[in-house]
C-alpha atoms as a PDB file:
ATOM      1  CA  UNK A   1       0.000   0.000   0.000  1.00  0.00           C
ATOM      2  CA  UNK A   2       1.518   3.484  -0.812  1.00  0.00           C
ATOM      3  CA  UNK A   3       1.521   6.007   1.991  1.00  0.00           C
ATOM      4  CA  UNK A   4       1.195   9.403   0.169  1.00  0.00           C
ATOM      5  CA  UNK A   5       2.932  11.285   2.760  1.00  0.00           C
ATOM      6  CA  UNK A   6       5.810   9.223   3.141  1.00  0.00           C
ATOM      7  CA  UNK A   7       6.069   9.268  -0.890  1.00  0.00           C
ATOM      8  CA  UNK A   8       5.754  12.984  -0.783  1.00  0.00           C
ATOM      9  CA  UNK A   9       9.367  12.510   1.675  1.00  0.00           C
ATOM     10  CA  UNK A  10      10.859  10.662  -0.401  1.00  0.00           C
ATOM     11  CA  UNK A  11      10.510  12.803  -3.376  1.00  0.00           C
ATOM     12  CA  UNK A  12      12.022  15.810  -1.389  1.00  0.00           C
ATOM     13  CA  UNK A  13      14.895  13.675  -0.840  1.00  0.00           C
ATOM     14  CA  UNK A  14      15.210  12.388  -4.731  1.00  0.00           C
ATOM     15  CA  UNK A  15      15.164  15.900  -5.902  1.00  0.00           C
ATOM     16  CA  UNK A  16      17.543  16.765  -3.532  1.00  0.00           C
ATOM     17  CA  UNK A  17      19.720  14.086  -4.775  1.00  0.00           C
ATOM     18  CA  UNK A  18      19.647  14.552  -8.586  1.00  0.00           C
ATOM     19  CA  UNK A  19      20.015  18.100  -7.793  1.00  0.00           C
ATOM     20  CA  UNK A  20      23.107  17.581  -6.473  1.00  0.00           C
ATOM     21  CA  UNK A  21      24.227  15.284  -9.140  1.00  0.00           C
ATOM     22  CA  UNK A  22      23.155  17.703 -12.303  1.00  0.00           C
ATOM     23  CA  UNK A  23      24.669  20.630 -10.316  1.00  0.00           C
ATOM     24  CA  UNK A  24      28.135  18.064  -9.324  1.00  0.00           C
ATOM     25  CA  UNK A  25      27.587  18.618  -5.178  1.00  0.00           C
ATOM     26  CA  UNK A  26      28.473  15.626  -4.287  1.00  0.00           C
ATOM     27  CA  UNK A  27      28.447  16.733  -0.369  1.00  0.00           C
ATOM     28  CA  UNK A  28      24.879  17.048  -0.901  1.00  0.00           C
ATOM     29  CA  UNK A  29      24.472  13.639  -2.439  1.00  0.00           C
ATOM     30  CA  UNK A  30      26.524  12.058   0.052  1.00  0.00           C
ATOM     31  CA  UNK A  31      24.543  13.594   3.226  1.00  0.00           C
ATOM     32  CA  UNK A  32      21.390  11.695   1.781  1.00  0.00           C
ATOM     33  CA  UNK A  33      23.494   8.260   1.936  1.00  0.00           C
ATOM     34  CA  UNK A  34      24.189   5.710   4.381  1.00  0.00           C
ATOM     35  CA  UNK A  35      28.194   5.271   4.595  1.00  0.00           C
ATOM     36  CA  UNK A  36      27.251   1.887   4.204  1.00  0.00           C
ATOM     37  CA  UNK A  37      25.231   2.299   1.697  1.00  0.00           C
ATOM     38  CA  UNK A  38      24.728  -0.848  -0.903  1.00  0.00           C
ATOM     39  CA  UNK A  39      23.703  -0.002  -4.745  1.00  0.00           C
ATOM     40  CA  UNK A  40      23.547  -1.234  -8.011  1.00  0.00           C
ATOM     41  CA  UNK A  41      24.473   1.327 -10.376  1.00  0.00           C
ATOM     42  CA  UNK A  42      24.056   1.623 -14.342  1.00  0.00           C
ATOM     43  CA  UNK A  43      27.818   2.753 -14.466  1.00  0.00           C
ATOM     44  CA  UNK A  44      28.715  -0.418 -12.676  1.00  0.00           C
ATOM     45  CA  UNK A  45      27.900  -3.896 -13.511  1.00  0.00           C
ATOM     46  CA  UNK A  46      29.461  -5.004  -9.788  1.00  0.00           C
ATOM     47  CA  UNK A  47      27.385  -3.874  -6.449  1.00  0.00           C
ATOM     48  CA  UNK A  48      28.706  -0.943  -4.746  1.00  0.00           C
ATOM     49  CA  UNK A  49      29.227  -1.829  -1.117  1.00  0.00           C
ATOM     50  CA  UNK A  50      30.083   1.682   0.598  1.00  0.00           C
ATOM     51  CA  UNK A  51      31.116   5.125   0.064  1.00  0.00           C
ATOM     52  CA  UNK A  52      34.749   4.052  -1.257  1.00  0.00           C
ATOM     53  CA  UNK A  53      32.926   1.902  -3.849  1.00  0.00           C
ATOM     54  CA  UNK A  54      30.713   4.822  -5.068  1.00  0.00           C
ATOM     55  CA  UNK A  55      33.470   6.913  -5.142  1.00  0.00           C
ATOM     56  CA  UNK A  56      35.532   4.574  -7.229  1.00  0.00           C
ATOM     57  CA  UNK A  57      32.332   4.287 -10.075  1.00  0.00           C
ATOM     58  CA  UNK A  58      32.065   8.514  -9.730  1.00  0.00           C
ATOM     59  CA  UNK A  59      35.917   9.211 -10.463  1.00  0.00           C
ATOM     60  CA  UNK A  60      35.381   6.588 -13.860  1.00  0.00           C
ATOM     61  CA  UNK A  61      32.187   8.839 -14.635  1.00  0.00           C
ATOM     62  CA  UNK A  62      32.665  11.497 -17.486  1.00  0.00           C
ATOM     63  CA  UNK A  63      35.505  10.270 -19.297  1.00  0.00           C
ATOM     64  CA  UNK A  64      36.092  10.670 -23.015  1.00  0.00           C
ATOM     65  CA  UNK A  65      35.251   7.582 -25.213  1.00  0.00           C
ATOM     66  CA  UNK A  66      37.722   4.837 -26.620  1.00  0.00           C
ATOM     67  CA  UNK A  67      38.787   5.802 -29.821  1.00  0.00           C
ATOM     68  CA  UNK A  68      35.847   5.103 -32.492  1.00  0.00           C
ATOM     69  CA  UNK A  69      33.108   5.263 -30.036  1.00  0.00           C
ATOM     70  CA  UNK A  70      30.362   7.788 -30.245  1.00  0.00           C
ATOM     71  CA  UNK A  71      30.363  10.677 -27.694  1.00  0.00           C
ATOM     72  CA  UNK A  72      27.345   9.775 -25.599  1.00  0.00           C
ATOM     73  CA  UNK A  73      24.508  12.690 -25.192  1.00  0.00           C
ATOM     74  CA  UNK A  74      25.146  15.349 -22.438  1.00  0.00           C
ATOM     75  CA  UNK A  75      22.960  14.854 -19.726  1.00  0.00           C
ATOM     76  CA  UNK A  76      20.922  18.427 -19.019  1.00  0.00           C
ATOM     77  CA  UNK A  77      18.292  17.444 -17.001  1.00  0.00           C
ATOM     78  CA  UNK A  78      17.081  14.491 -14.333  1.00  0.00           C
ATOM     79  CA  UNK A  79      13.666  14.164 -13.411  1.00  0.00           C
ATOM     80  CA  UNK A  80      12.141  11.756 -11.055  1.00  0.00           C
ATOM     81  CA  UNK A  81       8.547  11.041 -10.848  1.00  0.00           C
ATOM     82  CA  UNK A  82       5.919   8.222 -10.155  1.00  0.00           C
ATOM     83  CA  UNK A  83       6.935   7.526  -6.432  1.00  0.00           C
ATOM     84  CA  UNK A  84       5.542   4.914  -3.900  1.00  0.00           C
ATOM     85  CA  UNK A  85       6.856   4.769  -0.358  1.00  0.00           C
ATOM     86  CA  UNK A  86       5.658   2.917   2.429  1.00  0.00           C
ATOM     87  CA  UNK A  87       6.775   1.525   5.651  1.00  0.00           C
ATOM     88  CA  UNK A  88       7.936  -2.592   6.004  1.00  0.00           C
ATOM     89  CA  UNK A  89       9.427  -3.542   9.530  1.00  0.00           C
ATOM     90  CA  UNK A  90      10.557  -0.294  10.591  1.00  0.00           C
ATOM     91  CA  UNK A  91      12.442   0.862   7.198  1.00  0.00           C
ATOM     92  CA  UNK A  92      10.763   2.564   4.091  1.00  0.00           C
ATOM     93  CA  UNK A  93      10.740   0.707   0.625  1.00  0.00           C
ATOM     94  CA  UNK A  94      10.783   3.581  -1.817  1.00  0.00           C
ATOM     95  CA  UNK A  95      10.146   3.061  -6.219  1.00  0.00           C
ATOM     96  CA  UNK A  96      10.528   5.823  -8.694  1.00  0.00           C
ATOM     97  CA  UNK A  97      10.855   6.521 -12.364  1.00  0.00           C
ATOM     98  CA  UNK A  98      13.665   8.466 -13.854  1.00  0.00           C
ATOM     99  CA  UNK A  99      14.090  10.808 -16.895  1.00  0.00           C
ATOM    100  CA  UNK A 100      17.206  12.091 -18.038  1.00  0.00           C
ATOM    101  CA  UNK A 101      17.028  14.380 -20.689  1.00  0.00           C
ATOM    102  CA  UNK A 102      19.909  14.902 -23.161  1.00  0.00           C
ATOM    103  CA  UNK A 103      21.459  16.799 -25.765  1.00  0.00           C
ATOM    104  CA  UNK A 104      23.900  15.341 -28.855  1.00  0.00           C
ATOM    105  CA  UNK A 105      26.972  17.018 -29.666  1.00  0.00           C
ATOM    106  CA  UNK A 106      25.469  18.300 -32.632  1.00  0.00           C
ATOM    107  CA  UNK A 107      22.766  20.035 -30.120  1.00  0.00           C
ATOM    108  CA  UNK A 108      20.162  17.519 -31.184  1.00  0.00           C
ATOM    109  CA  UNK A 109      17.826  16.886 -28.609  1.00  0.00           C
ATOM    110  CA  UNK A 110      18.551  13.003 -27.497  1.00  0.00           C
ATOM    111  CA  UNK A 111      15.840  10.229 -26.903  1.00  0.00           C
ATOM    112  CA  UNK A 112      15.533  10.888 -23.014  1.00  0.00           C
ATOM    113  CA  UNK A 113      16.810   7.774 -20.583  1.00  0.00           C
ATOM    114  CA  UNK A 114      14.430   6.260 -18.125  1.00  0.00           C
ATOM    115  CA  UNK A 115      15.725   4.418 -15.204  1.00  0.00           C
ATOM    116  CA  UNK A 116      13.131   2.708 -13.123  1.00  0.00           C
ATOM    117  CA  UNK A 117      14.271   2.852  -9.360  1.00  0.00           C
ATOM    118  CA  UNK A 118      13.888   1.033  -6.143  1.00  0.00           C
ATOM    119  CA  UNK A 119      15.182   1.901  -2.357  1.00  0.00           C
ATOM    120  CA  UNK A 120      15.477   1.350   1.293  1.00  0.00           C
ATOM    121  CA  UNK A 121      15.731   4.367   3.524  1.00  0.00           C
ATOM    122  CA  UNK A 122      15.643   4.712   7.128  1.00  0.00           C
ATOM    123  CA  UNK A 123      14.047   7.477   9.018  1.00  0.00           C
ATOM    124  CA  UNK A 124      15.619   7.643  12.483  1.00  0.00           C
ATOM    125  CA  UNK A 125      17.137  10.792  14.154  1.00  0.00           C
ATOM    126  CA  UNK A 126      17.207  13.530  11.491  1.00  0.00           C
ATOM    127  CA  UNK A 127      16.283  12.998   7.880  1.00  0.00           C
ATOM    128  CA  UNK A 128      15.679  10.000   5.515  1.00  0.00           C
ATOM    129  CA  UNK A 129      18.612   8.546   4.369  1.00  0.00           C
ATOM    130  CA  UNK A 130      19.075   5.993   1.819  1.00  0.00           C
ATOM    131  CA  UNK A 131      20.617   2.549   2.520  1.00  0.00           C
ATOM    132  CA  UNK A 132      20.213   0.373  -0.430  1.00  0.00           C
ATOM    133  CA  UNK A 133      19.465   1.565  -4.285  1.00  0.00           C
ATOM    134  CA  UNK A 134      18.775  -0.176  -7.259  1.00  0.00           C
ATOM    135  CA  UNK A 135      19.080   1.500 -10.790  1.00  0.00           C
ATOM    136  CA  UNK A 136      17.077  -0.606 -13.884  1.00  0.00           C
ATOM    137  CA  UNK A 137      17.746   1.609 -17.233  1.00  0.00           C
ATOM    138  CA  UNK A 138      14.881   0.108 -19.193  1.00  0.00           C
ATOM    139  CA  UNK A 139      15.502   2.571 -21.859  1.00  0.00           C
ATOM    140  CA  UNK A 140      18.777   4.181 -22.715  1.00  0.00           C
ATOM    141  CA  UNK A 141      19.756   7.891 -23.372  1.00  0.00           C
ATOM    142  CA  UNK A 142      19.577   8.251 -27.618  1.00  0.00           C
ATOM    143  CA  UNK A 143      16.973   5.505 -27.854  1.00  0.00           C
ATOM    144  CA  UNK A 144      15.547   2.830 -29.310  1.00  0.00           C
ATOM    145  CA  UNK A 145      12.174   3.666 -27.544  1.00  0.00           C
ATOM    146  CA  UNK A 146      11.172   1.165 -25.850  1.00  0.00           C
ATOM    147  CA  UNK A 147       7.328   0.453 -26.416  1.00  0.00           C
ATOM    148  CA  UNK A 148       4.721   0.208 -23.524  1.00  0.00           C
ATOM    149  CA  UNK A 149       7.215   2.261 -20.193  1.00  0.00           C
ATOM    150  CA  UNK A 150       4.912   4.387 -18.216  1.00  0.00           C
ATOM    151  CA  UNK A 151       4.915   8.500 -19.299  1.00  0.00           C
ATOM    152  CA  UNK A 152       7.489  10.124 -17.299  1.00  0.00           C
ATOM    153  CA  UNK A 153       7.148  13.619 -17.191  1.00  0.00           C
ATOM    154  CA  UNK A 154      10.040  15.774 -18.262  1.00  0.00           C
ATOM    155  CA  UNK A 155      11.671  19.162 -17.474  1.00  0.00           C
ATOM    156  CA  UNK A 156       9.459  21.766 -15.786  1.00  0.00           C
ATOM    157  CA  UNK A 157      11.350  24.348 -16.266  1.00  0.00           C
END
């Protein structure tokens, strides 16, 4: 059963997050994290176990492509939407949808990337803070489109 409140948390905290990630805080990212954190990644086939491990997968981020490859799209906007949230045996199971919007080098505007995403947060003194994470991409940035994903909503602004 969703709890609408709870979901209405969690989104806070999700912005929050992919704020910090478009704008490169990574302090603010990390203060939303458990140092113990445990995630599956799309930049990492292997399960991150920690802060060190993230860390690792962030400094590989953003590098330029092997000879021949394409440049991939430049990310300009993340957008998370669709929550659920409720509370299982004192922790918070949390699912969300993802867009990430994108432009080609050429300025083209890129088929957008949507990531469906799963979590486990705590809420004990202060604010919610993620412990476990688990990124799907179900459709990747530049396309193909993949036929019958829920509508995301994009950019507001």
């Amino acid at each position: 059963m969703n709890e609408p409140e709870l979901a209405a948390r969690v989104r806070t905290l999700v912005e929050t997050m992919y704020g910090g990630y478009i704008g490169g805080d990574r302090d603010a990212i990390d203060a939303l994290l458990d140092p113990e954190l445990t995630m599956f990644d799309s930049a990492s086939a292997p399960v991150i176990l920690g802060m060190d491990a993230l860390n690792e997968v962030r400094a590989g981020r953003g590098k330029a492509p092997a000879d021949g490859d394409p440049t991939p799209p430049r990310e300009t906007s993340l957008t998370p939407d669709l929550f659920t949230a409720r509370r299982v045996e004192g922790v918070i199971t949390a699912t969300w949808w993802l867009r990430i919007d994108g432009v080609h080098e050429n300025g083209d505007v890129a088929v957008p990337e949507l990531v469906r995403n799963s979590a486990v947060l705590v809420d004990s003194d202060g604010p919610l803070r993620i412990v476990q994470i688990h990124e799907d991409v179900v459709q990747p940035m530049g396309g193909p489109v993949t036929a019958g994903l829920p509508e995301v909503a994009g950019p507001t602004a």
